[in-house]
Protein backbone atom coordinates (compact mmCIF):
# COMPACT_ATOMS: atom_id res chain seq x y z
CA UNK A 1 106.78 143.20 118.28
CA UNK A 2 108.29 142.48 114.96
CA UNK A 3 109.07 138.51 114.16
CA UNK A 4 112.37 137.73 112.37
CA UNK A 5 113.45 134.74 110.44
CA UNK A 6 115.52 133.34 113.66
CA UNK A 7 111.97 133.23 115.52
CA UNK A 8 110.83 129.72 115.76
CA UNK A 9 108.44 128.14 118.15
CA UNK A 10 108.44 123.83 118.17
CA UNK A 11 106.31 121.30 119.13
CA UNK A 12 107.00 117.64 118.81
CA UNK A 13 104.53 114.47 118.39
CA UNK A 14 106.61 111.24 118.40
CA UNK A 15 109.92 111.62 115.85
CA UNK A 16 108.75 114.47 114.08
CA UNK A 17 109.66 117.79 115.60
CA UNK A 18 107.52 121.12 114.20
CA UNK A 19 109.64 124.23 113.94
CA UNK A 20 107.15 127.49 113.43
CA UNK A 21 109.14 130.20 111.35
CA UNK A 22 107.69 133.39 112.43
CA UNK A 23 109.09 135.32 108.74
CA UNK A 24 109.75 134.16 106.19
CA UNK A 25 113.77 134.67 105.49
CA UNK A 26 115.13 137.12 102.98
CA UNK A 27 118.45 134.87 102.77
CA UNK A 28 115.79 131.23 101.31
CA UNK A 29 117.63 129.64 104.53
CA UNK A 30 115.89 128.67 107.85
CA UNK A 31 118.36 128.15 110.45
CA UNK A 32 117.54 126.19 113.67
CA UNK A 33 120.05 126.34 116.62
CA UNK A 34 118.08 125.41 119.38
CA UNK A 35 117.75 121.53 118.40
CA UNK A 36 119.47 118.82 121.47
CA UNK A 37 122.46 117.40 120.56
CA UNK A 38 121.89 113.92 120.89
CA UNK A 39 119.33 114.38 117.90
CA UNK A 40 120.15 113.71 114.35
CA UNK A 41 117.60 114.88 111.68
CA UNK A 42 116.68 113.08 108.54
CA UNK A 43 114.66 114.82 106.80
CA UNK A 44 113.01 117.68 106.82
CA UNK A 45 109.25 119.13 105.00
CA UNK A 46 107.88 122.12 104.72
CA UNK A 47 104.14 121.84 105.48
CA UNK A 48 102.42 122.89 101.97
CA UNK A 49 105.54 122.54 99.92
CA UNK A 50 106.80 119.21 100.42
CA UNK A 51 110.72 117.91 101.22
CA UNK A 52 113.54 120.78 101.49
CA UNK A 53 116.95 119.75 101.21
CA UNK A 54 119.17 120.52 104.50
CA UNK A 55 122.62 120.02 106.41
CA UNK A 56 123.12 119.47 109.87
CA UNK A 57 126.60 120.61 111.34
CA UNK A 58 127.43 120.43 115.26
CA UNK A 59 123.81 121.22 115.56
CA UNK A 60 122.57 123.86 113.42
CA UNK A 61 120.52 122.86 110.85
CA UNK A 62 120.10 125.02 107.82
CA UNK A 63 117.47 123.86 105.33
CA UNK A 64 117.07 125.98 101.66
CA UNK A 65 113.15 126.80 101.09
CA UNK A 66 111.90 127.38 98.12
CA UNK A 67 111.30 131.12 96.95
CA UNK A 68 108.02 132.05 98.19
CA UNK A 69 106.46 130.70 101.17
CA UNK A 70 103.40 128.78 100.83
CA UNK A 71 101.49 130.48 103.30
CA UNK A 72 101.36 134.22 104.01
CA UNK A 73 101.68 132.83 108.28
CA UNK A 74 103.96 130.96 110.06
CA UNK A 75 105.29 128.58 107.67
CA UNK A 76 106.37 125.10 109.68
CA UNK A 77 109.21 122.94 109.04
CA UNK A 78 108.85 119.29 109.88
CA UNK A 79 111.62 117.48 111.30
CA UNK A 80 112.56 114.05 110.99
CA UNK A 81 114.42 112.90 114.02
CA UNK A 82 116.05 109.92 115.42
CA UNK A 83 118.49 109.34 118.88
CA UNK A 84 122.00 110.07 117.53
């Protein structure tokens, strides 16, 4: 099987939600759909990098990575969230 960039596994520990990209994206965008509604994020790492900018609109949350990944794995995004 053959990961894409819209692969993503999570975990969570407290307010900080860990999204898994599988590949890395060609586009420098990681796009997470799958987040509840009632969640807002405010801010968002990338494990190895540091802070990512990002936008959050009716749910999708698109943050811009930087142009190579820092590992050659799964790269992981961690979310800041809070109750909306």
């Amino acid at each position: 099987m053959s990961w894409t960039s819209s692969d993503f596994r999570f975990t969570r520990r407290a307010n900080t939600v860990y999204a898994f990209q599988l590949a890395w994206p060609d586009d420098g965008r990681a796009v997470i759909r799958s987040l509840a509604d009632h969640e807002a994020v405010t801010s968002v790492r990338l494990l190895g990098h540091g802070p990512v900018p990002f936008e959050q609109v009716d749910g999708i949350l698109v943050a811009r990575l930087p142009e190579a990944p820092p590992v050659n794995v799964a790269n992981c995004l961690a979310l800041d969230v809070r109750a909306g």
